[in-house]
Structures are given as structure tokens and as C-alpha cells.
C-alpha atoms as a PDB file:
ATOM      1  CA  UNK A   1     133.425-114.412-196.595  1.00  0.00           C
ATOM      2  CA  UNK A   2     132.000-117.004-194.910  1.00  0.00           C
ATOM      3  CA  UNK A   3     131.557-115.056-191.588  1.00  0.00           C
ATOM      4  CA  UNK A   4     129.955-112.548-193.466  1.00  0.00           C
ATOM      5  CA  UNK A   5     127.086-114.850-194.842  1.00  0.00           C
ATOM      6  CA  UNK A   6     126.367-115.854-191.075  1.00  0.00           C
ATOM      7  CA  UNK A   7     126.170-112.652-189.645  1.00  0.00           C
ATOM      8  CA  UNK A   8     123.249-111.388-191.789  1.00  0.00           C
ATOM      9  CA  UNK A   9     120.793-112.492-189.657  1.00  0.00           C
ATOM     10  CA  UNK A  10     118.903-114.429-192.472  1.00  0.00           C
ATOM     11  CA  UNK A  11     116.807-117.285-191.637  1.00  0.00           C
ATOM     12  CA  UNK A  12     116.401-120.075-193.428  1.00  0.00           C
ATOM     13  CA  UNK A  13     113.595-120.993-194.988  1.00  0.00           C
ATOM     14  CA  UNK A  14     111.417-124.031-193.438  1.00  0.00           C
ATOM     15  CA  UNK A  15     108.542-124.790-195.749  1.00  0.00           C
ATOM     16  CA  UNK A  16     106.828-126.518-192.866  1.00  0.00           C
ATOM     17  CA  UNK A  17     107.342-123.217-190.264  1.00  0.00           C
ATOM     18  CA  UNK A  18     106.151-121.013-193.439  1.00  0.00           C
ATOM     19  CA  UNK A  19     103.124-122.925-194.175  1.00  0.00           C
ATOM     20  CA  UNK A  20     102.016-123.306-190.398  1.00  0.00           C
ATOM     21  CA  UNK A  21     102.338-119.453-189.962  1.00  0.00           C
ATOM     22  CA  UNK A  22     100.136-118.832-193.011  1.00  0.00           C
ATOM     23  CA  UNK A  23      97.347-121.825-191.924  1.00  0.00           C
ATOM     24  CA  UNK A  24      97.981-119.484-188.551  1.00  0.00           C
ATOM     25  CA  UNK A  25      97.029-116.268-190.159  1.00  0.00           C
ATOM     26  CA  UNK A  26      94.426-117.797-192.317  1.00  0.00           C
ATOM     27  CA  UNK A  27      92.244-118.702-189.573  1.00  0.00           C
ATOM     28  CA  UNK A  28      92.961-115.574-187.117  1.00  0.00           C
ATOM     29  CA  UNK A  29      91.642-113.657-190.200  1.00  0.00           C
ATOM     30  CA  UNK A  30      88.765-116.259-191.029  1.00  0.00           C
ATOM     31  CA  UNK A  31      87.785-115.764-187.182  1.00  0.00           C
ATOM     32  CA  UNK A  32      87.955-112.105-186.977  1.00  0.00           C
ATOM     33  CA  UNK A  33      85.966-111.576-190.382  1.00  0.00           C
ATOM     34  CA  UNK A  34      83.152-114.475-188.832  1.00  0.00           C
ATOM     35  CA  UNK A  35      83.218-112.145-185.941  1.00  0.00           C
ATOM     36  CA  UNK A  36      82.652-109.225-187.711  1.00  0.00           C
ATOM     37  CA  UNK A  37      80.081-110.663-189.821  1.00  0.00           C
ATOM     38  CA  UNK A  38      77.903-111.974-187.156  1.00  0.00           C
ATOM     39  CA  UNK A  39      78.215-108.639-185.513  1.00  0.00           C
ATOM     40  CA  UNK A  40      76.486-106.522-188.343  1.00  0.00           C
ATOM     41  CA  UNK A  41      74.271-109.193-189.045  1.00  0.00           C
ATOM     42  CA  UNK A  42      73.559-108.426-185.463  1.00  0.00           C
ATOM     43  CA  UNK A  43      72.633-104.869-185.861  1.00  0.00           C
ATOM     44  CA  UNK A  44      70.878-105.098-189.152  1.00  0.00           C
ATOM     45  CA  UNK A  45      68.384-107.906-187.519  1.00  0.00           C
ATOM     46  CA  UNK A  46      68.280-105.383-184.237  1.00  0.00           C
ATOM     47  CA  UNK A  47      67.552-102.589-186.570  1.00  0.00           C
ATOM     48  CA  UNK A  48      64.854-104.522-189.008  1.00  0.00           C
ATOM     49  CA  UNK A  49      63.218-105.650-185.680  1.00  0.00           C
ATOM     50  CA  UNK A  50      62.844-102.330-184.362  1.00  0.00           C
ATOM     51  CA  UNK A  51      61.561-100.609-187.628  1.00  0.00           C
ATOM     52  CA  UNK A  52      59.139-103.641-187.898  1.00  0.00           C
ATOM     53  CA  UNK A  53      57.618-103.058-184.348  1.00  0.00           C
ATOM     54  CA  UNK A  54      57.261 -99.218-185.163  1.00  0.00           C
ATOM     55  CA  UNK A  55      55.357-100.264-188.732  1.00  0.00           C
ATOM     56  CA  UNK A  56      53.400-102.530-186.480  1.00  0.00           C
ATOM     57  CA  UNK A  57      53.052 -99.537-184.040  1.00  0.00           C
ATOM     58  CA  UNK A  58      51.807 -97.144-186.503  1.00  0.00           C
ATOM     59  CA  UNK A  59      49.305 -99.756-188.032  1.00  0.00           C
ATOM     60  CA  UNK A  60      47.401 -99.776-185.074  1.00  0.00           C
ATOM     61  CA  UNK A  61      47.340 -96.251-184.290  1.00  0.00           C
ATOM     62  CA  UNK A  62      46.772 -95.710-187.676  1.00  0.00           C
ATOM     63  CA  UNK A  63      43.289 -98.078-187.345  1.00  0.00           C
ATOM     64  CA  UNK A  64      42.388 -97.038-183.812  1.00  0.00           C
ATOM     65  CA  UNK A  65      42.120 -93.378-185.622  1.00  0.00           C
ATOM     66  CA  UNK A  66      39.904 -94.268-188.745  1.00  0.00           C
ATOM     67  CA  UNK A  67      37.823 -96.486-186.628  1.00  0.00           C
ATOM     68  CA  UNK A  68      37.394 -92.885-184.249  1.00  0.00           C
ATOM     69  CA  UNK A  69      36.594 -91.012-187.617  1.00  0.00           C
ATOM     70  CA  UNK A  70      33.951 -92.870-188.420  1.00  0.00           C
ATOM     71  CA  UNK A  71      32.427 -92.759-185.066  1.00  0.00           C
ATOM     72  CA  UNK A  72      32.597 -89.188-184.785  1.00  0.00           C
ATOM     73  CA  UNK A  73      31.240 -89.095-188.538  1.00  0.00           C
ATOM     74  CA  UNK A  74      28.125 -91.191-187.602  1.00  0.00           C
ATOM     75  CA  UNK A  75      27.842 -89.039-184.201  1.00  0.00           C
ATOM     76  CA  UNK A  76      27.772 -85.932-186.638  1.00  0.00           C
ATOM     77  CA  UNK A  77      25.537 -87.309-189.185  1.00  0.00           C
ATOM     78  CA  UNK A  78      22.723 -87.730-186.619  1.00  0.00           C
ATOM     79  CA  UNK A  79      23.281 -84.222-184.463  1.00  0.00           C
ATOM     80  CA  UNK A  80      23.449 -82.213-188.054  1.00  0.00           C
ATOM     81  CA  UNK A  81      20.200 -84.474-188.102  1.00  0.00           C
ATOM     82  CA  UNK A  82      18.948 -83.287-185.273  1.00  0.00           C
ATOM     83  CA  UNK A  83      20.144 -79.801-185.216  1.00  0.00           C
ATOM     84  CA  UNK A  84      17.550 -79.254-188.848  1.00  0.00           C
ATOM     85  CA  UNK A  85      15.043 -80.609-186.664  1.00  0.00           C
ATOM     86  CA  UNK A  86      15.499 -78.468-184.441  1.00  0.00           C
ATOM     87  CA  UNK A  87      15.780 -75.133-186.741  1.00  0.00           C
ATOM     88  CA  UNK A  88      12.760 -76.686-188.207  1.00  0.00           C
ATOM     89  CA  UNK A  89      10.973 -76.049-184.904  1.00  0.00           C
ATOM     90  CA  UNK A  90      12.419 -72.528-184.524  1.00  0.00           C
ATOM     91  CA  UNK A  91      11.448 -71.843-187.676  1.00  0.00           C
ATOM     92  CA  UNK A  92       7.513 -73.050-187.263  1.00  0.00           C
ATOM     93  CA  UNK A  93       7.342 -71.164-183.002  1.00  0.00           C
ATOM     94  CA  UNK A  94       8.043 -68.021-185.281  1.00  0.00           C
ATOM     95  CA  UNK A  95       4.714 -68.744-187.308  1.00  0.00           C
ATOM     96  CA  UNK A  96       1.733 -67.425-184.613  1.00  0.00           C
ATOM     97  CA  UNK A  97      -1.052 -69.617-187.197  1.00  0.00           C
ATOM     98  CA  UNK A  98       1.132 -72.603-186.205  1.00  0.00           C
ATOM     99  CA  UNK A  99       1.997 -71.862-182.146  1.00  0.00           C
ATOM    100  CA  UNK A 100      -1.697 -70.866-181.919  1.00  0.00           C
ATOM    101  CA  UNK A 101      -2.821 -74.783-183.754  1.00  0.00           C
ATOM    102  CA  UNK A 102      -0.041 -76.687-181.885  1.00  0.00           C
ATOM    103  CA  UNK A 103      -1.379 -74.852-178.353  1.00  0.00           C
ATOM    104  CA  UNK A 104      -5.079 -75.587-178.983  1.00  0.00           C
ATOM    105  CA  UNK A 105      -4.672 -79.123-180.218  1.00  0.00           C
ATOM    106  CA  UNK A 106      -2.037 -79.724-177.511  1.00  0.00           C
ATOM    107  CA  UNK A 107      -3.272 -77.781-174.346  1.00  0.00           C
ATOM    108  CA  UNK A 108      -6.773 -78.178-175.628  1.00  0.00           C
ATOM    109  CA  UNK A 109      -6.899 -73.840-174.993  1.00  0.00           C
ATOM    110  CA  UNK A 110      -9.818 -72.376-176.818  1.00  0.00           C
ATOM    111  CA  UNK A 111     -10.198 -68.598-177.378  1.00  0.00           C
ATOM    112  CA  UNK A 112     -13.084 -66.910-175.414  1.00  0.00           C
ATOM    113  CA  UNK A 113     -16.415 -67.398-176.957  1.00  0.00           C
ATOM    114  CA  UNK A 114     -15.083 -70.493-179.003  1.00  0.00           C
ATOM    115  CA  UNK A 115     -16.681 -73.858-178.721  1.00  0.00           C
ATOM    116  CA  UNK A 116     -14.535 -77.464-179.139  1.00  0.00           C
ATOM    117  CA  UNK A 117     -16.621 -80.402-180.427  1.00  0.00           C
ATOM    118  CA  UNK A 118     -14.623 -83.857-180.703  1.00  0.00           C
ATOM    119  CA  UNK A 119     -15.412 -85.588-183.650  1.00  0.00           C
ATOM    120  CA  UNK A 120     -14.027 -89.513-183.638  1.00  0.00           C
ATOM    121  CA  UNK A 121     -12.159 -90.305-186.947  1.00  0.00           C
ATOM    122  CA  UNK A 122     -12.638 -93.860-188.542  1.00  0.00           C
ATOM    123  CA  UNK A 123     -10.682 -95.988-187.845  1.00  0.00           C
ATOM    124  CA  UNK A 124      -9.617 -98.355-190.734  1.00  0.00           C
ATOM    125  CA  UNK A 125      -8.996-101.891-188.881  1.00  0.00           C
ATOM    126  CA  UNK A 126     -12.797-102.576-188.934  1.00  0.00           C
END
């Protein structure tokens, strides 16, 4: 029987072998997780970096617009001014009592037969 027992291939144990092997896996696994870790800390600060630059992005775009609205909302204010001015005038050429007044006192045109007299106004400085 005592062939038998050496023929089974078992190894004996060696506390020192077994402990050395399991320091040895220890840090192989300690290394790869590190690894790991510092790769997907990689990608999250790669990915928080780009999102941040597109907020940034969009920001500014976002600004450069409303600063454009307002422009163009001060630009229409003063031609929606202008443009009741303006129907104001078309308004008053359609009156003849008015084109006739604004053609005399303009043109100085009388009608045949009519006399002009200038008359000075006061003037209120004195």
C-alpha cells in the first residue's frame, strides 16, 4: 500500500508555497481591478468633459440668439414706428383740403386771382 499512496500524484502541502501563491493572486487581482478602475474613471471624466463643453456650447448660442431677438425687436419697434407714420401720410395725400394747404404753404402756389400777404408772428424771446 505504500506504492499506492505515492503514485497519487498528491502534493504536499507547503504553507509557505500556499501563502505566496495567494499574496500572488491577491495582487494580480488588486492590479487588474486598479486598472479597470482607472479606466472607467477615464471615460466617465472624458464623457463629463464633453457634455460640459456642449452645455458651455449651447450657453453661448443660446445668448448670442436672445441678444439677436432683442435687436431685431428694437429694429421692429421703430419701422412699425415708422411704417404708422407713414400710413399717416397716405392717409392725409388722400385729403385734397390738406395736399392743397401743405402745397401752398410749402411751394408757396397760390390759386389764380389769390393774393399771399406774410404776416410775422411774435416771437416770445423778447
Amino acid at each position: 500500500m505504500g506504492n499506492n499512496h505515492r503514485n497519487q500524484k498528491v502534493t504536499p502541502l507547503r504553507p509557505d508555497q500556499e501563502v505566496s501563491l495567494l499574496k500572488k493572486k491577491q495582487r494580480k487581482y488588486r492590479e487588474v481591478h486598479r486598472v479597470r478602475r482607472n479606466r472607467i474613471m477615464a471615460v466617465i471624466l472624458v464623457a463629463c468633459a464633453i457634455l460640459t463643453f456642449q452645455l458651455v456650447m449651447t450657453k453661448n448660442n443660446t445668448r448670442k440668439v436672445a441678444e439677436e431677438v432683442s435687436q431685431n425687436q428694437a429694429t421692429l419697434t421703430k419701422i412699425k414706428a415708422t411704417n404708422q407714420t407713414l400710413k399717416n401720410k397716405r392717409d392725409d395725400m388722400k385729403d385734397t383740403d390738406y395736399v392743397a394747404k401743405l402745397i401752398r404753404y410749402k411751394y408757396k402756389y397760390t390759386k389764380s386771382g389769390e393774393k399771399v400777404y406774410n404776416v410775422k408772428e411774435k416771437s416770445e424771446d423778447k
